[in-house]
Protein backbone atom coordinates (compact mmCIF):
# COMPACT_ATOMS: atom_id res chain seq x y z
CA UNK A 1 176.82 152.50 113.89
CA UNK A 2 175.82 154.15 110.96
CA UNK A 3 172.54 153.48 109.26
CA UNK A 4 171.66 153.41 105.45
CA UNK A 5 168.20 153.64 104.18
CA UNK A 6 167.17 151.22 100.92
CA UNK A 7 164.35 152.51 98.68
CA UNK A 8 163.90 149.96 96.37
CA UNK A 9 161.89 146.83 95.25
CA UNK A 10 161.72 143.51 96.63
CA UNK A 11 163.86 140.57 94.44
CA UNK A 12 162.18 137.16 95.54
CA UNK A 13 165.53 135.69 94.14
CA UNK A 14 168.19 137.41 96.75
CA UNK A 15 170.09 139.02 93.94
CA UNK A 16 168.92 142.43 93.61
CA UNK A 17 167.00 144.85 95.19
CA UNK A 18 166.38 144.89 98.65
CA UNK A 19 168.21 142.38 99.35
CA UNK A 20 170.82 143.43 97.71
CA UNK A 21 171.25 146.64 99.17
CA UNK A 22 170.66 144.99 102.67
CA UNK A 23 173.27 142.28 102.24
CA UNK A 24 175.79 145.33 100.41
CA UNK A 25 174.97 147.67 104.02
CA UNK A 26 175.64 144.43 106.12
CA UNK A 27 178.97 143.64 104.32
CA UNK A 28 180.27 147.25 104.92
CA UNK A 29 179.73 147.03 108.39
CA UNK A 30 176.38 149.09 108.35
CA UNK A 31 172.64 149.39 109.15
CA UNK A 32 170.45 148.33 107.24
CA UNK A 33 167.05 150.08 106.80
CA UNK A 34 164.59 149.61 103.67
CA UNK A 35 161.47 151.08 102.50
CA UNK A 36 159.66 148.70 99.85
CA UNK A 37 158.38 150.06 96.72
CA UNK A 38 157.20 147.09 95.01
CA UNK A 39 157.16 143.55 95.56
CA UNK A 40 158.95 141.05 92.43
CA UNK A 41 158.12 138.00 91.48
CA UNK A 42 161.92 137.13 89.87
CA UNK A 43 164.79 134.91 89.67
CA UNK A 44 167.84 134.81 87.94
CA UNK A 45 166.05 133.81 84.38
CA UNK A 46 163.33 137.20 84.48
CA UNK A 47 160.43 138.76 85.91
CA UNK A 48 157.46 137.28 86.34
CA UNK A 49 155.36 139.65 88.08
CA UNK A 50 155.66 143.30 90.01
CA UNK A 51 153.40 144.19 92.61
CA UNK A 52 153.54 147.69 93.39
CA UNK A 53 153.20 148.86 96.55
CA UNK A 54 150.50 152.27 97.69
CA UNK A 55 152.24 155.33 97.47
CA UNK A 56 150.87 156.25 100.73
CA UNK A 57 152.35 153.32 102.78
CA UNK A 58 155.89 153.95 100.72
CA UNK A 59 155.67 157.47 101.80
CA UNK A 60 154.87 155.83 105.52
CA UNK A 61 157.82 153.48 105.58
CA UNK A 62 160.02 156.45 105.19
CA UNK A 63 158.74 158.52 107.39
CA UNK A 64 159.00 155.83 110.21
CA UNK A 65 162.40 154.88 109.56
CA UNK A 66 163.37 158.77 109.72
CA UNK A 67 161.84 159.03 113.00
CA UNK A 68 163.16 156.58 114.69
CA UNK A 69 166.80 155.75 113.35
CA UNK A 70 167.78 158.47 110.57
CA UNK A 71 169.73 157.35 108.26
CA UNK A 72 173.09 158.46 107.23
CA UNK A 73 172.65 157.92 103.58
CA UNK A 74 169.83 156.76 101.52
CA UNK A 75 169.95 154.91 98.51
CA UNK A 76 166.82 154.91 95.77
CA UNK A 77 166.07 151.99 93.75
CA UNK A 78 163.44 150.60 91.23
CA UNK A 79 160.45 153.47 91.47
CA UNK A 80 157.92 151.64 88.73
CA UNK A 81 155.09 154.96 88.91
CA UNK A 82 155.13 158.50 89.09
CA UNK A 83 153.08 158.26 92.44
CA UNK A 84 155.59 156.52 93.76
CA UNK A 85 158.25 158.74 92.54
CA UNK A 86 156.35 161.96 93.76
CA UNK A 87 155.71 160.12 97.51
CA UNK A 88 159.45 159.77 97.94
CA UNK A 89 160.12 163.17 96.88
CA UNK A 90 157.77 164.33 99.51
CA UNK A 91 159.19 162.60 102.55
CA UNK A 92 162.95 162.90 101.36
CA UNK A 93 162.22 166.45 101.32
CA UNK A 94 160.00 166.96 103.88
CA UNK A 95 162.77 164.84 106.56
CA UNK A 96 165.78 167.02 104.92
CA UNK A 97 167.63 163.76 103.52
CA UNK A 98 171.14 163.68 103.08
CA UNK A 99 173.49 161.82 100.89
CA UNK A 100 170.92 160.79 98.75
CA UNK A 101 172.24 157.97 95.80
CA UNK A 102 169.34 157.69 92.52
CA UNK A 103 170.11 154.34 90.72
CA UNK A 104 167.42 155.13 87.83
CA UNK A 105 166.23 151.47 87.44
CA UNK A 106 164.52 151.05 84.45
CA UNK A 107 165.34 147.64 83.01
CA UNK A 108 166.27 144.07 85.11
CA UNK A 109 169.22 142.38 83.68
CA UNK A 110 167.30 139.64 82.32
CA UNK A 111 165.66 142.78 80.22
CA UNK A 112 161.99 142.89 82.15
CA UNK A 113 161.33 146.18 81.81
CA UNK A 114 160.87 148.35 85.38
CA UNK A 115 159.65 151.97 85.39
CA UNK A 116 156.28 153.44 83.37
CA UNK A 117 157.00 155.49 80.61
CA UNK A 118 155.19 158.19 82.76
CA UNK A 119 157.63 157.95 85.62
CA UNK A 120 160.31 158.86 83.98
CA UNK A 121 159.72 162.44 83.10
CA UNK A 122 158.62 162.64 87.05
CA UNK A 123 161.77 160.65 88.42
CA UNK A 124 163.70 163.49 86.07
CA UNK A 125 161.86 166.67 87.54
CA UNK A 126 160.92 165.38 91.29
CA UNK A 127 163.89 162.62 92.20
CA UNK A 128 166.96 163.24 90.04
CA UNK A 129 167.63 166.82 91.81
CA UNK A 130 167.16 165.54 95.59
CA UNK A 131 170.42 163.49 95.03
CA UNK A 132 173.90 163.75 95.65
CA UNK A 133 175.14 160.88 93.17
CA UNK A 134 172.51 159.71 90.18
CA UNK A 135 174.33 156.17 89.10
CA UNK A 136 172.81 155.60 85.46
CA UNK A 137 174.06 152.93 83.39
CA UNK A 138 174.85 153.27 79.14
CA UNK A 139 170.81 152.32 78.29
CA UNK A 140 169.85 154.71 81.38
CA UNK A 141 172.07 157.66 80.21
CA UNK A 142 170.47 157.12 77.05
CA UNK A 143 166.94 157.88 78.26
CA UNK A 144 167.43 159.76 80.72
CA UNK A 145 169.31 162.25 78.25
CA UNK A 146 167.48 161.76 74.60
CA UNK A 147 170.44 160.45 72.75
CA UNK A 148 172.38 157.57 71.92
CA UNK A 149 174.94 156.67 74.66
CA UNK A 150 177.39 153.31 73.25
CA UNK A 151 180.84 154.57 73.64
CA UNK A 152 183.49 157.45 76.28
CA UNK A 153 182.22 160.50 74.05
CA UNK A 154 178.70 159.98 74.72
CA UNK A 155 179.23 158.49 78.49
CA UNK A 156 180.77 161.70 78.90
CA UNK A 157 178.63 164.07 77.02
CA UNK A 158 175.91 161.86 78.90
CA UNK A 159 177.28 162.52 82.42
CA UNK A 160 178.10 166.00 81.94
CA UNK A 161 174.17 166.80 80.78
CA UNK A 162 172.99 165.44 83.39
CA UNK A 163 174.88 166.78 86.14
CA UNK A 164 174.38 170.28 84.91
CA UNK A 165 170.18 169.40 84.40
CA UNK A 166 169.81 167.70 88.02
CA UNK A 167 172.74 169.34 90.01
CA UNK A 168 174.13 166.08 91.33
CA UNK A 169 177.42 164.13 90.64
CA UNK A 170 176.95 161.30 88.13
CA UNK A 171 178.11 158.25 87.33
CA UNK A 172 177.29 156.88 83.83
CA UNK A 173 178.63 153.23 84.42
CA UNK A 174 180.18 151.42 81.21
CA UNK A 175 179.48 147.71 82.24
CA UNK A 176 177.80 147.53 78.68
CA UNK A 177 180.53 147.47 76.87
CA UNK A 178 182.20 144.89 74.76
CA UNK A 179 185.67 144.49 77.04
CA UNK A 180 185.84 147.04 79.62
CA UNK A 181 183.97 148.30 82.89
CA UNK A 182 185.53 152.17 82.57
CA UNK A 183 182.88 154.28 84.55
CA UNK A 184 182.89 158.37 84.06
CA UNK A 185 182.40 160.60 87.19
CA UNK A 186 181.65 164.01 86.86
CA UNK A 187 181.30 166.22 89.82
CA UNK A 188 181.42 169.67 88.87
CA UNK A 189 182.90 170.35 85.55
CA UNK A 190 185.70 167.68 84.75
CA UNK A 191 184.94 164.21 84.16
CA UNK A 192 187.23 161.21 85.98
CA UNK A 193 187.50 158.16 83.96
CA UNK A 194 188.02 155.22 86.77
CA UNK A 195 188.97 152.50 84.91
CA UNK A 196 188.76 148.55 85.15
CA UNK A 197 189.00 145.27 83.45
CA UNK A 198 185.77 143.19 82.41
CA UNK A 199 185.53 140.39 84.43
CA UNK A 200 184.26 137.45 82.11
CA UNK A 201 181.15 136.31 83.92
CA UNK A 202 177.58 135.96 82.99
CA UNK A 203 176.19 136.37 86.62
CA UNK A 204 175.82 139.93 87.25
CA UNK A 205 172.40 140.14 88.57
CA UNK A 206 172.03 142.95 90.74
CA UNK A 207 175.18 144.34 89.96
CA UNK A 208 173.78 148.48 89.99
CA UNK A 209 171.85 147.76 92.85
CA UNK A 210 174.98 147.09 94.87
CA UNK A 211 177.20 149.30 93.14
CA UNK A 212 174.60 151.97 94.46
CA UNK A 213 174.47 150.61 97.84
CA UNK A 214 178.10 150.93 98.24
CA UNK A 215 178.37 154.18 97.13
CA UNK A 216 175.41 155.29 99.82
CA UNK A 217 177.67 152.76 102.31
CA UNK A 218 180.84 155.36 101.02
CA UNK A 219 178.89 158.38 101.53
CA UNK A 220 177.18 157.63 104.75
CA UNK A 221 181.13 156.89 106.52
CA UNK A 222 181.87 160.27 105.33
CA UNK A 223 183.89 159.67 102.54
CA UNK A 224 183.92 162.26 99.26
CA UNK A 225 181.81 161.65 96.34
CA UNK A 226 185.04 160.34 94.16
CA UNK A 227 186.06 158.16 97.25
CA UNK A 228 182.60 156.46 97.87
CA UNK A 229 182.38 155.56 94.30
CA UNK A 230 186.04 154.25 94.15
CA UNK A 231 185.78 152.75 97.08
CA UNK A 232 182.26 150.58 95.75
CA UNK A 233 183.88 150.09 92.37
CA UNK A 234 186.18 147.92 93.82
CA UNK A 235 183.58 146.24 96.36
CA UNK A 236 181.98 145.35 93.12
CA UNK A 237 184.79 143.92 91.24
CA UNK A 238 185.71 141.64 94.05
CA UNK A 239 181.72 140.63 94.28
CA UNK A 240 182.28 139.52 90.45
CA UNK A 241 185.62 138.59 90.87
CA UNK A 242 184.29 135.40 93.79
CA UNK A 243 182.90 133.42 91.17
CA UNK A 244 179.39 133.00 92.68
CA UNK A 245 177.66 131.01 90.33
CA UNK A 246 173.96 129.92 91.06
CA UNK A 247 170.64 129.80 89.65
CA UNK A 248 170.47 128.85 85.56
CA UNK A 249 170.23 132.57 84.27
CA UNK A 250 172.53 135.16 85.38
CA UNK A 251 173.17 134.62 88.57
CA UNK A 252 174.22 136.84 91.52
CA UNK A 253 177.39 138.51 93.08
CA UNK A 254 178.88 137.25 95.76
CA UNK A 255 178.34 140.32 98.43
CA UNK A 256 180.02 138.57 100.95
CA UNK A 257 183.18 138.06 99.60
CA UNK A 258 185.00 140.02 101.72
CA UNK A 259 184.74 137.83 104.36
């Protein structure tokens, strides 16, 4: 069986996060294996409280889980400090990671906001090169890159700068938008557009988080970059697609659906 490695926070809720990622691994037949970075006090109305965990014992989690059962894959989450960022770095390098997906966190959907304004230079210089796929969303792209990010020219301009700054494939995801969910790949020079209907629901807590997941899930089985990320577009839309509908904010996807 392959194994999968979560960095990421903890969502008290079940939506996002860890649990996320470890229901996302389960559902594609994988192992699960997680290293915490913070623990969230959350539900599917906000954020009520993060509790960040020591770099150190991050940095410890990781190097356990590599010694024992290496993962295929890893997938990084919600890194709130630059100590945090740097500790990951280390052991990622340090263990020779492979297939490594960044989701750059930075906001929750209910809009509590995730990541120091510190971190983010660091998660640019230190975490952003380490990976194989960097899965940003339209407000991500737009920090991460310095300009305004709200329509396909500037996902694409977006995606391209960033591949060419960080040396990874990216996916600047277009959930954001009014009435589609059109994502732009680029690996190497020319984008592909992988296109999709909105699905009219409020409840997409968590929704990068598993996205992320399932591209890690893709990469990990040994599919290419373009197929792991096809292949956990359309996990996603069939998450959405179930109808899920709990909690009295936006709710959660349904990562079960499958079965």
């Amino acid at each position: 069986m392959k194994a999968v490695l979560s960095i990421a926070g903890s969502d008290s809720s079940g939506g996002a996060g860890i649990q996320a990622d470890i229901k996302t691994i389960a559902a594609h037949g994988l192992f699960a294996e997680t290293a915490i970075t913070a623990l969230t006090a959350q539900n599917t109305l906000g954020v009520a409280g993060v509790l960040d965990v020591d770099p150190g014992f991050v940095e410890a989690q990781i190097d356990a889980v590599f010694e024992d059962i290496r993962p295929d894959a890893v997938k990084v989450g919600m890194v709130s400090s630059s100590e945090i960022i740097l500790a990951i770095a280390r052991a990622l390098e340090r263990h020779g990671a492979a297939n490594i997906v960044v989701d750059p966190v930075m906001v929750a959907t209910s809009g509590a906001r995730l990541i120091g304004e510190d971190a983010i230079e660091t998660l640019k210089s230190r975490l952003l090169p380490l990976a194989t796929v960097t899965t940003p969303n339209m407000p991500e792209a737009e920090v991460l890159c310095g300009f305004p990010v709200w329509d396909e020219a500037s996902m694409g301009l977006a995606a391209h700068e960033l591949a060419h700054a960080t040396g990874a494939a990216v996916l600047v995801k277009g959930g954001h938008s009014d009435d589609r969910a059109d994502d732009v790949l680029v690996v190497g020079e020319e984008p592909l557009w992988l296109r999709a209907p909105r699905i009219d629901t409020s409840n997409t807590h968590g929704t990068g988080c598993t996205l992320s997941s399932a591209v890690a899930c893709g990469l990990a089985l040994g599919y290419s970059i373009e197929q792991a990320v096809r292949s956990a577009k359309d996990y996603v839309h069939g998450a959405l697609a179930a109808g899920l509908d709990l909690g009295r904010g936006s709710g959660p996807l349904d990562h079960m659906w499958e079965y």
